[in-house]
N, C-alpha and C. Protein backbone atom coordinates (compact mmCIF):
# COMPACT_ATOMS: atom_id res chain seq x y z
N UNK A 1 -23.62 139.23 90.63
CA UNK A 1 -22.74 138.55 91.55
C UNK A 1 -21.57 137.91 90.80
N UNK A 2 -22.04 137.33 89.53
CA UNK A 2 -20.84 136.59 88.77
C UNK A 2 -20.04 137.49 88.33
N UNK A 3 -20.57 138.90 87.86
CA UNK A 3 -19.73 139.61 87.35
C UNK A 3 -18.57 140.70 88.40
N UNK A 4 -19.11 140.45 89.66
CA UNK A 4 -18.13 140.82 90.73
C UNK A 4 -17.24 140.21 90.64
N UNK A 5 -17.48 138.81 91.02
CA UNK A 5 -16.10 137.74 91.35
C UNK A 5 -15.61 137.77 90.06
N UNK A 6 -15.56 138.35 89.08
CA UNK A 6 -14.89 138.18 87.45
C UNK A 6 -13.95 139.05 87.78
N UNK A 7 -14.62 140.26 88.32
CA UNK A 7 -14.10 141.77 88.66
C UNK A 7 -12.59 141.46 89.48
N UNK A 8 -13.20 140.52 90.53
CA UNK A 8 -12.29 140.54 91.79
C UNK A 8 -11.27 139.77 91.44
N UNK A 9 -11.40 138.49 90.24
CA UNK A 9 -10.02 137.92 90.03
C UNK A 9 -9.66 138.64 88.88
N UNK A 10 -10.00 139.60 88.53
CA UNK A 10 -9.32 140.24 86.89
C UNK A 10 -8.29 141.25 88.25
N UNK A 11 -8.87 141.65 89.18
CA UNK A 11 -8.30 142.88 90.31
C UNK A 11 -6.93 141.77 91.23
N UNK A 12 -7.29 140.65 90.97
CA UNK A 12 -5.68 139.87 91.86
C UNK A 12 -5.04 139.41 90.79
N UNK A 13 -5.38 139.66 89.78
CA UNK A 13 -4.10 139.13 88.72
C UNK A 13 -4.45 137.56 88.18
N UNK A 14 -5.70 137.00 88.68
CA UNK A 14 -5.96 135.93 87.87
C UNK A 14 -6.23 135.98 87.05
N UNK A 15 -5.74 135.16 86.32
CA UNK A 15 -5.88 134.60 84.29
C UNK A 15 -6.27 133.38 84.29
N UNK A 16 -7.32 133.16 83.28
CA UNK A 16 -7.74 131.93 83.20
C UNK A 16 -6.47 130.48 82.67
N UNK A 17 -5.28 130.76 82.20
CA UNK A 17 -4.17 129.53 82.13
C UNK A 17 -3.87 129.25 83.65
N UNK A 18 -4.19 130.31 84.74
CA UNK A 18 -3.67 129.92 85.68
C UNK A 18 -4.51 129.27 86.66
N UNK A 19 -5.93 128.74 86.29
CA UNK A 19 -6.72 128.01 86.68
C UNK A 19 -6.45 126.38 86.85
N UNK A 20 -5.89 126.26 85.36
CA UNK A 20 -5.67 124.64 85.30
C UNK A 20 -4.53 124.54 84.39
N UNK A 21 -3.85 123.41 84.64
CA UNK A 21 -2.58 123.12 83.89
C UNK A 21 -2.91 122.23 82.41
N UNK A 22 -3.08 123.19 81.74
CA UNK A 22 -3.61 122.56 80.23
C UNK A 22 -3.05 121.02 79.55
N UNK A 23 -1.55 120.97 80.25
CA UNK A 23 -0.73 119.80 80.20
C UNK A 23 -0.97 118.60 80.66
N UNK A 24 -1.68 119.09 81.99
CA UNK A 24 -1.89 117.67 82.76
C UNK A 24 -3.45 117.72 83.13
N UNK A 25 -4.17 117.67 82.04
CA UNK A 25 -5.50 117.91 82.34
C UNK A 25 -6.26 116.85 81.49
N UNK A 26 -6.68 115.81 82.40
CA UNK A 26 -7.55 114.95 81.58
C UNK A 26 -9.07 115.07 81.58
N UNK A 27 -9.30 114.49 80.07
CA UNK A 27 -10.92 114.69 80.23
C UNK A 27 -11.63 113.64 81.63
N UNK A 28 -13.02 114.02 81.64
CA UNK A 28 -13.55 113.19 82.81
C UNK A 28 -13.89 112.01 82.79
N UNK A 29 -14.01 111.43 81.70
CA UNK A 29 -14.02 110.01 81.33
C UNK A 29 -12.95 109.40 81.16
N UNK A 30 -11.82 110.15 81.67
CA UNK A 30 -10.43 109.00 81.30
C UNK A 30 -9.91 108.84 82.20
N UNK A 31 -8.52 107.75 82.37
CA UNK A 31 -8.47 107.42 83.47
C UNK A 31 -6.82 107.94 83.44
N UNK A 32 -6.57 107.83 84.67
CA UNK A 32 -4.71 108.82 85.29
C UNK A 32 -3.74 108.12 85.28
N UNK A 33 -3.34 107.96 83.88
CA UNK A 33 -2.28 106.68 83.65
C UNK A 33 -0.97 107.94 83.79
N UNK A 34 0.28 107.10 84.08
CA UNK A 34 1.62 107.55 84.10
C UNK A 34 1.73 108.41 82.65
N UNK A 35 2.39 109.63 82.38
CA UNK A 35 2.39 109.96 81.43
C UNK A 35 3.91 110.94 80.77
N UNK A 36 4.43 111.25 82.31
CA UNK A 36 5.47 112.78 82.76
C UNK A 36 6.48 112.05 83.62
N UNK A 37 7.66 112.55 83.69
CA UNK A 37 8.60 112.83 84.41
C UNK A 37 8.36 112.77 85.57
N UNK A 38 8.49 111.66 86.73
CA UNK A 38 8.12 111.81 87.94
C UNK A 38 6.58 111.61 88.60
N UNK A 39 5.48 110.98 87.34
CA UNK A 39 4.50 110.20 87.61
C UNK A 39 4.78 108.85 88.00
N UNK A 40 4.27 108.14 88.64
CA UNK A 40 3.98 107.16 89.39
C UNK A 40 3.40 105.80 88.62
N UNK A 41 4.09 104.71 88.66
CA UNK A 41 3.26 103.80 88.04
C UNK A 41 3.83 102.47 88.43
N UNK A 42 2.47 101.17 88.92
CA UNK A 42 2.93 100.38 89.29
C UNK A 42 3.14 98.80 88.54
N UNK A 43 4.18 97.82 88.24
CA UNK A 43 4.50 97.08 87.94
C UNK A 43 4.41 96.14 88.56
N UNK A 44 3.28 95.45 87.88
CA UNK A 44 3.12 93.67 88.58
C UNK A 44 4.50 92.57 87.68
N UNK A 45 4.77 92.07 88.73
CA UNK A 45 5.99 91.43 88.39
C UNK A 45 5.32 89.70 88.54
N UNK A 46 5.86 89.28 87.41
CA UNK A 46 5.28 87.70 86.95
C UNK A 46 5.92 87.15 86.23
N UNK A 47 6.79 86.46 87.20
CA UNK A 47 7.98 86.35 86.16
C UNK A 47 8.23 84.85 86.76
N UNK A 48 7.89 83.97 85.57
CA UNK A 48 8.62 82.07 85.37
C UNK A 48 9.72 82.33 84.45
N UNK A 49 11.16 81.30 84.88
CA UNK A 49 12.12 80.86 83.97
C UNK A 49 12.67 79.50 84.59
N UNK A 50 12.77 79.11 83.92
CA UNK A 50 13.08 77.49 83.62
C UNK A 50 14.22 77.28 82.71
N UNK A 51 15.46 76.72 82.89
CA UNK A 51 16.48 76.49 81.71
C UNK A 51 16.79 75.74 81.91
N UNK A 52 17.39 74.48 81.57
CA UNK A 52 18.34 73.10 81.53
C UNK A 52 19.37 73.14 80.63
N UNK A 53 20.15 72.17 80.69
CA UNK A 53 21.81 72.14 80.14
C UNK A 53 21.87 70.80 80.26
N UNK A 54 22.31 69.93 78.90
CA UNK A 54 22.85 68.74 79.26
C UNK A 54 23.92 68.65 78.41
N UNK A 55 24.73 67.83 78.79
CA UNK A 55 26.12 67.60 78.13
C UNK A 55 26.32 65.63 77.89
N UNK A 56 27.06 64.91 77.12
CA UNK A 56 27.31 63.69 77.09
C UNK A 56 28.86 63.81 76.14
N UNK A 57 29.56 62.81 76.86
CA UNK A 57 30.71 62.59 76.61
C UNK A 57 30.94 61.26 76.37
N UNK A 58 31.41 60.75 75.19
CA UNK A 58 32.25 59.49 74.95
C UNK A 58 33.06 58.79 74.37
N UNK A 59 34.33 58.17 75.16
CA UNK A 59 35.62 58.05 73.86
C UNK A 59 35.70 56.06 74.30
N UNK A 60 36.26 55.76 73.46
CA UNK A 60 36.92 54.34 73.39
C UNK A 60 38.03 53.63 72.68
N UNK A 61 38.83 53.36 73.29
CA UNK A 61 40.24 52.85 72.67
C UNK A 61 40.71 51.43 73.04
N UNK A 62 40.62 51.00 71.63
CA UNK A 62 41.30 49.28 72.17
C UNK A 62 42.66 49.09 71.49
N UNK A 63 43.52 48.54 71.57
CA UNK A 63 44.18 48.25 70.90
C UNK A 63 45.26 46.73 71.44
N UNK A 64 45.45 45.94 70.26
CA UNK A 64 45.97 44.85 70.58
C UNK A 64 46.80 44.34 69.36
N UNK A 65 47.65 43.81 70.92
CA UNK A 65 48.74 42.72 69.94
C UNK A 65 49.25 41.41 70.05
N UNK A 66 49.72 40.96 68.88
CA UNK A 66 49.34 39.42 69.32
C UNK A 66 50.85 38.66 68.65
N UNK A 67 51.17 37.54 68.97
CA UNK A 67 52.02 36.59 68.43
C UNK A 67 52.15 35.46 68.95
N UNK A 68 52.83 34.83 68.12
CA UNK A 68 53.16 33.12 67.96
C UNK A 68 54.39 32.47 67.71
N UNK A 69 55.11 31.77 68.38
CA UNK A 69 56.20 31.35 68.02
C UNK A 69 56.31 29.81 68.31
N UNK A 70 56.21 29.05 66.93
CA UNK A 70 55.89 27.45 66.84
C UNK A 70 57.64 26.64 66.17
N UNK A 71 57.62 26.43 67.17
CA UNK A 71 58.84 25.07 66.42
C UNK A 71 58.53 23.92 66.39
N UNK A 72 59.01 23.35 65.31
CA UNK A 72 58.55 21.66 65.06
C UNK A 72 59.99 20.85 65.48
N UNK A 73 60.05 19.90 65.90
CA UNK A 73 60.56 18.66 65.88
C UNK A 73 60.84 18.46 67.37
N UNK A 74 61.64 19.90 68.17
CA UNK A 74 61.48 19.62 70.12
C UNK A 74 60.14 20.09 70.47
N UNK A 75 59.19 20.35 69.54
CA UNK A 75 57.98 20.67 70.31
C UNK A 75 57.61 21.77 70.79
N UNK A 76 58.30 23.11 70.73
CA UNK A 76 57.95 23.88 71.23
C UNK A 76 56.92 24.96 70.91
N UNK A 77 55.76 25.11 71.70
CA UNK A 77 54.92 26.31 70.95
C UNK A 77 54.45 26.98 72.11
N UNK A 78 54.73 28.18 71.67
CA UNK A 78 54.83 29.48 72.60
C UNK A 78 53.90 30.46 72.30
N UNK A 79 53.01 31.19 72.63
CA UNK A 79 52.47 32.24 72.14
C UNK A 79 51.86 33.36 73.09
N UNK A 80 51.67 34.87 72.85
CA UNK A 80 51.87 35.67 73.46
C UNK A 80 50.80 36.71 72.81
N UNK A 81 49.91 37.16 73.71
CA UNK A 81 49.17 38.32 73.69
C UNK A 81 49.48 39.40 74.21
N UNK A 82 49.31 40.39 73.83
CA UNK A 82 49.11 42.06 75.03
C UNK A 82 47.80 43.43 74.03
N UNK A 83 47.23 43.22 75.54
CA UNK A 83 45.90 44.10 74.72
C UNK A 83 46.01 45.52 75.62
N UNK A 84 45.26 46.67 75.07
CA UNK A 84 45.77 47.75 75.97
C UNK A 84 44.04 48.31 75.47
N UNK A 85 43.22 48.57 76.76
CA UNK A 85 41.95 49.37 76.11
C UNK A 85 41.93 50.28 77.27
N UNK A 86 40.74 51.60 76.59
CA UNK A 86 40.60 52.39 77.64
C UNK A 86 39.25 52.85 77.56
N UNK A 87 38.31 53.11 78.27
CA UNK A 87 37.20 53.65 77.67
C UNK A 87 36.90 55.52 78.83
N UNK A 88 36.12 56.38 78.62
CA UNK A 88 36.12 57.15 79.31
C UNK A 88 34.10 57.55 78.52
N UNK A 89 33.22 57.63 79.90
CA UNK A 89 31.97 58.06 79.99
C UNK A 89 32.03 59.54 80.53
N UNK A 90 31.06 60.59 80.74
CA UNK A 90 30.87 61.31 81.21
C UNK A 90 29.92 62.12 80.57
N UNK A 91 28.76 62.31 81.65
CA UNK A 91 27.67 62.95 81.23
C UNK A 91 27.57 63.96 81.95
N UNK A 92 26.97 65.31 82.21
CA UNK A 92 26.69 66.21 82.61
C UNK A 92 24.98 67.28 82.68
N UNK A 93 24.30 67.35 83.53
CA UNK A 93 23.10 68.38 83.48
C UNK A 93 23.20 68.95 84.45
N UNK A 94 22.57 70.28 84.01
CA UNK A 94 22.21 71.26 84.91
C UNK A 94 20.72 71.82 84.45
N UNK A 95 19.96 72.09 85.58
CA UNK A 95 19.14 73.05 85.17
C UNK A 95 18.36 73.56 87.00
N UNK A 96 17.89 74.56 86.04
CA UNK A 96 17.09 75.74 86.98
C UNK A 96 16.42 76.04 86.92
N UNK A 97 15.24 76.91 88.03
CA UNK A 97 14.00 77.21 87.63
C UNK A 97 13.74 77.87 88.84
N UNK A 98 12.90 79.57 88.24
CA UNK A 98 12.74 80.60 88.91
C UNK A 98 11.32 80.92 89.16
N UNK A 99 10.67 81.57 90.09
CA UNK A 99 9.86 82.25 90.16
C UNK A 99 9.37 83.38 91.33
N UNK A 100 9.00 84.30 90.85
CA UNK A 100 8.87 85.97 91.13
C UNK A 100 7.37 86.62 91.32
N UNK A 101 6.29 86.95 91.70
CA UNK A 101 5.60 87.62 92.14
C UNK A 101 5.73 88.04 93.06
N UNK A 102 5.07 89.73 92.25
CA UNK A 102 5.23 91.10 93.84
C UNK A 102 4.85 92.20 92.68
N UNK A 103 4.24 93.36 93.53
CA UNK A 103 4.06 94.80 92.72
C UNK A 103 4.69 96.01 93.65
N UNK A 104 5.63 96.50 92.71
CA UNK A 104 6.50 97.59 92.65
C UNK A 104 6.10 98.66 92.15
N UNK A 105 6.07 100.04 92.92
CA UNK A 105 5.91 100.97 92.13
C UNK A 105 6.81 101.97 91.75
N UNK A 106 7.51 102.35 90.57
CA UNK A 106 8.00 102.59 89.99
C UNK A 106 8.03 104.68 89.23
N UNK A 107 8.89 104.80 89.24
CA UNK A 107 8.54 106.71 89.17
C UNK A 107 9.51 106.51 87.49
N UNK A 108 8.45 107.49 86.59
CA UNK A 108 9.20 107.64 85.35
C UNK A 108 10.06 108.47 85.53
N UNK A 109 11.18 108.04 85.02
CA UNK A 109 12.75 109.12 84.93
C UNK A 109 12.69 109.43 82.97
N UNK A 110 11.99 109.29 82.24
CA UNK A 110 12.31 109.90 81.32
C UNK A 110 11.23 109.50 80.37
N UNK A 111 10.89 110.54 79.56
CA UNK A 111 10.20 110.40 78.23
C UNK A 111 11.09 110.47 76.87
N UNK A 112 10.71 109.57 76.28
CA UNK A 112 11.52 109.35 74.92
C UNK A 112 10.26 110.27 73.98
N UNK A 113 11.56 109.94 72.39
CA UNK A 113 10.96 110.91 71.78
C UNK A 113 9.70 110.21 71.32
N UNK A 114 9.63 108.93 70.82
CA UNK A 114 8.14 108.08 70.67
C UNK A 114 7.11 108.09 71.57
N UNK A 115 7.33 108.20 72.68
CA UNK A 115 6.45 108.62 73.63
C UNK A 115 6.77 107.56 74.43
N UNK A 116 7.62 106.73 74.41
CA UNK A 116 7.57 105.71 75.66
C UNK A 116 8.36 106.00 76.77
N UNK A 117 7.87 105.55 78.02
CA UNK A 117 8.48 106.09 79.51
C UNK A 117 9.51 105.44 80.13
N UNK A 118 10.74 106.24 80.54
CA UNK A 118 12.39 104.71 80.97
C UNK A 118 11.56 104.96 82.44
N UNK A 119 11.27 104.06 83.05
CA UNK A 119 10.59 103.96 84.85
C UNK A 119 12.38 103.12 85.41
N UNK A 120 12.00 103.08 86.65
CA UNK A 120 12.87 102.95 87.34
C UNK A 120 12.08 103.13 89.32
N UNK A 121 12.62 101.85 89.76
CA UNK A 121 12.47 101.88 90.94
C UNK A 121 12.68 100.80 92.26
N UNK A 122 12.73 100.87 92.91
CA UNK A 122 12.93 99.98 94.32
C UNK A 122 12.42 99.65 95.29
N UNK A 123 12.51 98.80 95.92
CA UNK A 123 11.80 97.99 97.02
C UNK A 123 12.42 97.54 98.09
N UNK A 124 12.49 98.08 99.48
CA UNK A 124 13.73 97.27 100.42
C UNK A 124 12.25 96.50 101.78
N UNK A 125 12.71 95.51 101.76
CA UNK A 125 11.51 94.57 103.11
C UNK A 125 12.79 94.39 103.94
N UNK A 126 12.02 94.54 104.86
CA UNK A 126 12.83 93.84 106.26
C UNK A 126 11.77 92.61 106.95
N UNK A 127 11.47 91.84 107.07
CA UNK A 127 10.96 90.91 107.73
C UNK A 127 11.56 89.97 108.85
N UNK A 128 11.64 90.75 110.26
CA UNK A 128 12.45 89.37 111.06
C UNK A 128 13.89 89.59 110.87
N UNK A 129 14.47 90.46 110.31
CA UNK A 129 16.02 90.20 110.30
C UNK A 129 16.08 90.22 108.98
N UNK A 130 15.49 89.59 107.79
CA UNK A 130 15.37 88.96 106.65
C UNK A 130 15.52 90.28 105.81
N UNK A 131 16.35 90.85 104.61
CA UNK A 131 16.25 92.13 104.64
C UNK A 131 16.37 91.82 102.91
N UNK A 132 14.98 92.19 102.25
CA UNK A 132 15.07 92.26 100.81
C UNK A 132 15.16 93.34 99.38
N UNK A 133 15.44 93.17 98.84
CA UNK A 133 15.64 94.07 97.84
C UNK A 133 15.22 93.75 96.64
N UNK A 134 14.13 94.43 95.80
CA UNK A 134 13.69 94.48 94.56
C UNK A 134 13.91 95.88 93.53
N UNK A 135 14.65 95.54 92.57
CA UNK A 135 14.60 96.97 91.75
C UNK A 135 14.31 96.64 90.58
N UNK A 136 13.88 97.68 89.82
CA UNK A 136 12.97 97.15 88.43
C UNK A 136 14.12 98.72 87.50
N UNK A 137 13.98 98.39 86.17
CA UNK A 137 14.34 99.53 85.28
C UNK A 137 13.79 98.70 84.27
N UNK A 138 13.33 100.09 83.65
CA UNK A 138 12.63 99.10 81.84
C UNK A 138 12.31 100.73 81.01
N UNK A 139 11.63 100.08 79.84
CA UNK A 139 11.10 101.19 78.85
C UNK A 139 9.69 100.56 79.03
N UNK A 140 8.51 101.45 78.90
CA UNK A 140 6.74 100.90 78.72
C UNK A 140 6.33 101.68 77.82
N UNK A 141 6.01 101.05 76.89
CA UNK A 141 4.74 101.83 76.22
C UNK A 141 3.59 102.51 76.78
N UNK A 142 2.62 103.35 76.51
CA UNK A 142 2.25 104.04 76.96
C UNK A 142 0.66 103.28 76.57
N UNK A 143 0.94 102.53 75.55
CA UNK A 143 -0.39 101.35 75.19
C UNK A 143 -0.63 100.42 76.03
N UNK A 144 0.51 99.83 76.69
CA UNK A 144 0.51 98.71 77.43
C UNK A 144 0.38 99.10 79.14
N UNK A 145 0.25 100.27 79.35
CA UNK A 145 -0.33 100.32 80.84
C UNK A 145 -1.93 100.43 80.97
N UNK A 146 -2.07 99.91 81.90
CA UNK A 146 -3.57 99.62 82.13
C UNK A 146 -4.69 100.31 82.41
N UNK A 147 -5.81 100.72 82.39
CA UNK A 147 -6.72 101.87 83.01
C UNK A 147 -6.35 101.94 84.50
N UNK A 148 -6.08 100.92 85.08
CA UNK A 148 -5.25 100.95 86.48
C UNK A 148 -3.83 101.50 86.79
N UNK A 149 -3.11 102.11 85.84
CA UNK A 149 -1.83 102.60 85.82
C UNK A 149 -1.01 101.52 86.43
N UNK A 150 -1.16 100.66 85.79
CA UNK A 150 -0.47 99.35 86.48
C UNK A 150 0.37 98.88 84.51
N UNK A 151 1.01 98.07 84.70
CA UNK A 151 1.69 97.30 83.61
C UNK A 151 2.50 96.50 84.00
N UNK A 152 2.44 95.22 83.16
CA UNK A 152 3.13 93.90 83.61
C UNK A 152 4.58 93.49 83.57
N UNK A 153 5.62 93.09 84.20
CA UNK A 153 6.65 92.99 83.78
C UNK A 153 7.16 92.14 82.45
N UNK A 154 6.18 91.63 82.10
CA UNK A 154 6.62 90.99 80.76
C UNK A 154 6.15 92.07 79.66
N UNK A 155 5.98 93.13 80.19
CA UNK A 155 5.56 94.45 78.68
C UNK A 155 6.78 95.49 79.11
N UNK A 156 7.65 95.21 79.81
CA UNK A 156 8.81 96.14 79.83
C UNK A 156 9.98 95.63 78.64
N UNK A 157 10.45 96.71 78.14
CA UNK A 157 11.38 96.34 77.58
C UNK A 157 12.82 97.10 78.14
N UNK A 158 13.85 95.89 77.84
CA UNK A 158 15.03 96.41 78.08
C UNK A 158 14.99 96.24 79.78
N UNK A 159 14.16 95.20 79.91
CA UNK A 159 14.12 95.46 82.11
C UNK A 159 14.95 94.10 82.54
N UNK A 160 15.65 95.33 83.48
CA UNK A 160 16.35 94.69 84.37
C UNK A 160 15.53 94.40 85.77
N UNK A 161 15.15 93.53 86.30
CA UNK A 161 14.84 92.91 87.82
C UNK A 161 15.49 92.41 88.31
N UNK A 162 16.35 93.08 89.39
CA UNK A 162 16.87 92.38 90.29
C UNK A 162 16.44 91.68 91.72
N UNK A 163 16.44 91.06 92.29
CA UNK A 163 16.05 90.31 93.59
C UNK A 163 17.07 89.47 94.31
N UNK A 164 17.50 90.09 95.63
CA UNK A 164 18.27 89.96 96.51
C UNK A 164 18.09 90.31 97.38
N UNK A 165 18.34 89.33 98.58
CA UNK A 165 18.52 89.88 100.08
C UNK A 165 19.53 89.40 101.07
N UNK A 166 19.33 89.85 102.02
CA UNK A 166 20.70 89.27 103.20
C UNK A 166 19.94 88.88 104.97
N UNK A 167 20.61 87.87 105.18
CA UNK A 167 19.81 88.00 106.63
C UNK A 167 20.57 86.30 107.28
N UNK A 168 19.99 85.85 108.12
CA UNK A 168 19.89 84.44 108.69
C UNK A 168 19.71 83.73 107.69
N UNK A 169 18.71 83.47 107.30
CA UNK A 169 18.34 82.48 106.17
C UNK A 169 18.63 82.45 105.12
N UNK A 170 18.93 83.66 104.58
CA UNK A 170 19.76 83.72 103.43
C UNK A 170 21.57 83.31 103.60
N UNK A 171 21.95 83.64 104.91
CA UNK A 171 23.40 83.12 105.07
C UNK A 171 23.30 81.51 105.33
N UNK A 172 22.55 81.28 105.62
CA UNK A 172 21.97 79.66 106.25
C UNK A 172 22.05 78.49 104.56
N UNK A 173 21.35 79.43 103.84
CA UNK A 173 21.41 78.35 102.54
C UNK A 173 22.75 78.38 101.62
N UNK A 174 23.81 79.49 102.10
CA UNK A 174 24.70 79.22 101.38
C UNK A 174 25.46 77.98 102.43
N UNK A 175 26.61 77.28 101.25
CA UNK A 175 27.55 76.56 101.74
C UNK A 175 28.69 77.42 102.49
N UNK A 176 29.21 76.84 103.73
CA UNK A 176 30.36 77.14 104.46
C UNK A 176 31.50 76.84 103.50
N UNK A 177 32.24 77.71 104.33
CA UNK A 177 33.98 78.00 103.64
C UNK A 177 34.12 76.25 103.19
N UNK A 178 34.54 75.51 103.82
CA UNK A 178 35.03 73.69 103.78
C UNK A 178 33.86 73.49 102.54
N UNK A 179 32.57 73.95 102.58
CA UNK A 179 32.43 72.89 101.23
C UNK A 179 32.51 73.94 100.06
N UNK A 180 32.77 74.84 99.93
CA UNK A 180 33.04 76.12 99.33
C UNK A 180 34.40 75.66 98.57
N UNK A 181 35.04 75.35 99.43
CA UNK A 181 36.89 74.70 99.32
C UNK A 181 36.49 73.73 98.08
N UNK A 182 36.10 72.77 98.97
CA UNK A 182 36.13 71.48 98.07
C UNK A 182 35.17 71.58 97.08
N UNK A 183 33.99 72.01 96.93
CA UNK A 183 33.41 72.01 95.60
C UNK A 183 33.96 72.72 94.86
N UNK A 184 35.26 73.74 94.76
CA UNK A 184 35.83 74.37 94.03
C UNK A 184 37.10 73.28 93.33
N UNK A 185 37.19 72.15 94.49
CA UNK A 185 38.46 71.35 94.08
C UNK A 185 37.80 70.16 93.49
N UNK A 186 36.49 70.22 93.43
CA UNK A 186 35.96 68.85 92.49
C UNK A 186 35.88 67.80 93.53
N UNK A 187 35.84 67.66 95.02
CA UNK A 187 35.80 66.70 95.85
C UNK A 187 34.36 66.46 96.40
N UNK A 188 33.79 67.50 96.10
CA UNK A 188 32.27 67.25 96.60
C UNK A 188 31.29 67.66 95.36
């Protein structure tokens, strides 16, 4: 019987390379990490940043002048000050602080010659009107993805994450034109 069906695919032109793709063939104990051009792999994004800025400014200027003009015998004594000071303070801080969780999945656009993968990919939500956008680009090692074909955004290198959206609430937290004006003119 076995040697029929041997018969019958040697008689349709089957060859044993054309059974399985020797390339993309893992043993059975391993697991289906991203590896090719157009494999699939997802990026947990965990991302804190925190920065501050402070500035201090300070000048002081005094300056003074003085005189006296005494005569003896009609008595006269006269005398005359003029002081001129100025002082100027000014302090300045800023700071900020971010944070990001979400998982993206991501399609490799290229294999380098070391073996590491350039991924690349996007995310659009609509919620309610609320309309968001996440895109990721990086390089991964091929060490640092997980038996889960997952890898963290702090093991990308060279990644760009962007996060933006548009909607009600997002037009809601910016400032209107008038304080737009004036915080540009230093009045608010």
């Amino acid at each position: 019987m076995i040697q029929v069906g041997l018969v019958a695919l040697a008689l349709l032109g089957a060859q044993d390379e054309n059974l399985y793709r020797h390339d993309n063939w893992a043993a059975l104990a391993s697991d289906r990490r991203a590896s090719a051009v157009g494999d699939i792999l997802t990026v947990i994004v965990l991302q804190n940043s925190t920065a501050a800025n402070s500035a201090g400014v300070g000048t002081r200027r005094d300056s003074r002048l003085g005189g006296e003009i005494s005569i003896s015998g009609t008595s006269i004594n006269e005398s005359a000050t003029a002081g001129l000071r100025g002082a100027f303070d000014g302090t300045g801080q800023n700071s900020r602080s971010g944070r990001m969780v979400a998982q993206i999945s991501v399609r490799v656009d290229e294999v380098y010659a070391n073996g590491d993968l350039g991924v690349s990919g996007t995310q659009a939500l609509n919620i309610s009107g609320e309309r968001t956008n996440i895109r990721i680009r990086g390089r991964v090692r091929p060490t640092d993805i997980s038996s889960a074909n997952t890898v963290l955004s702090a093991r990308l290198a060279d990644a760009q994450i962007d996060y933006d959206g548009s909607g009600f609430v997002s037009r809601s937290a910016r400032p209107g034109l008038l304080q737009r004006i004036f915080g540009f003119l230093g009045i608010m």
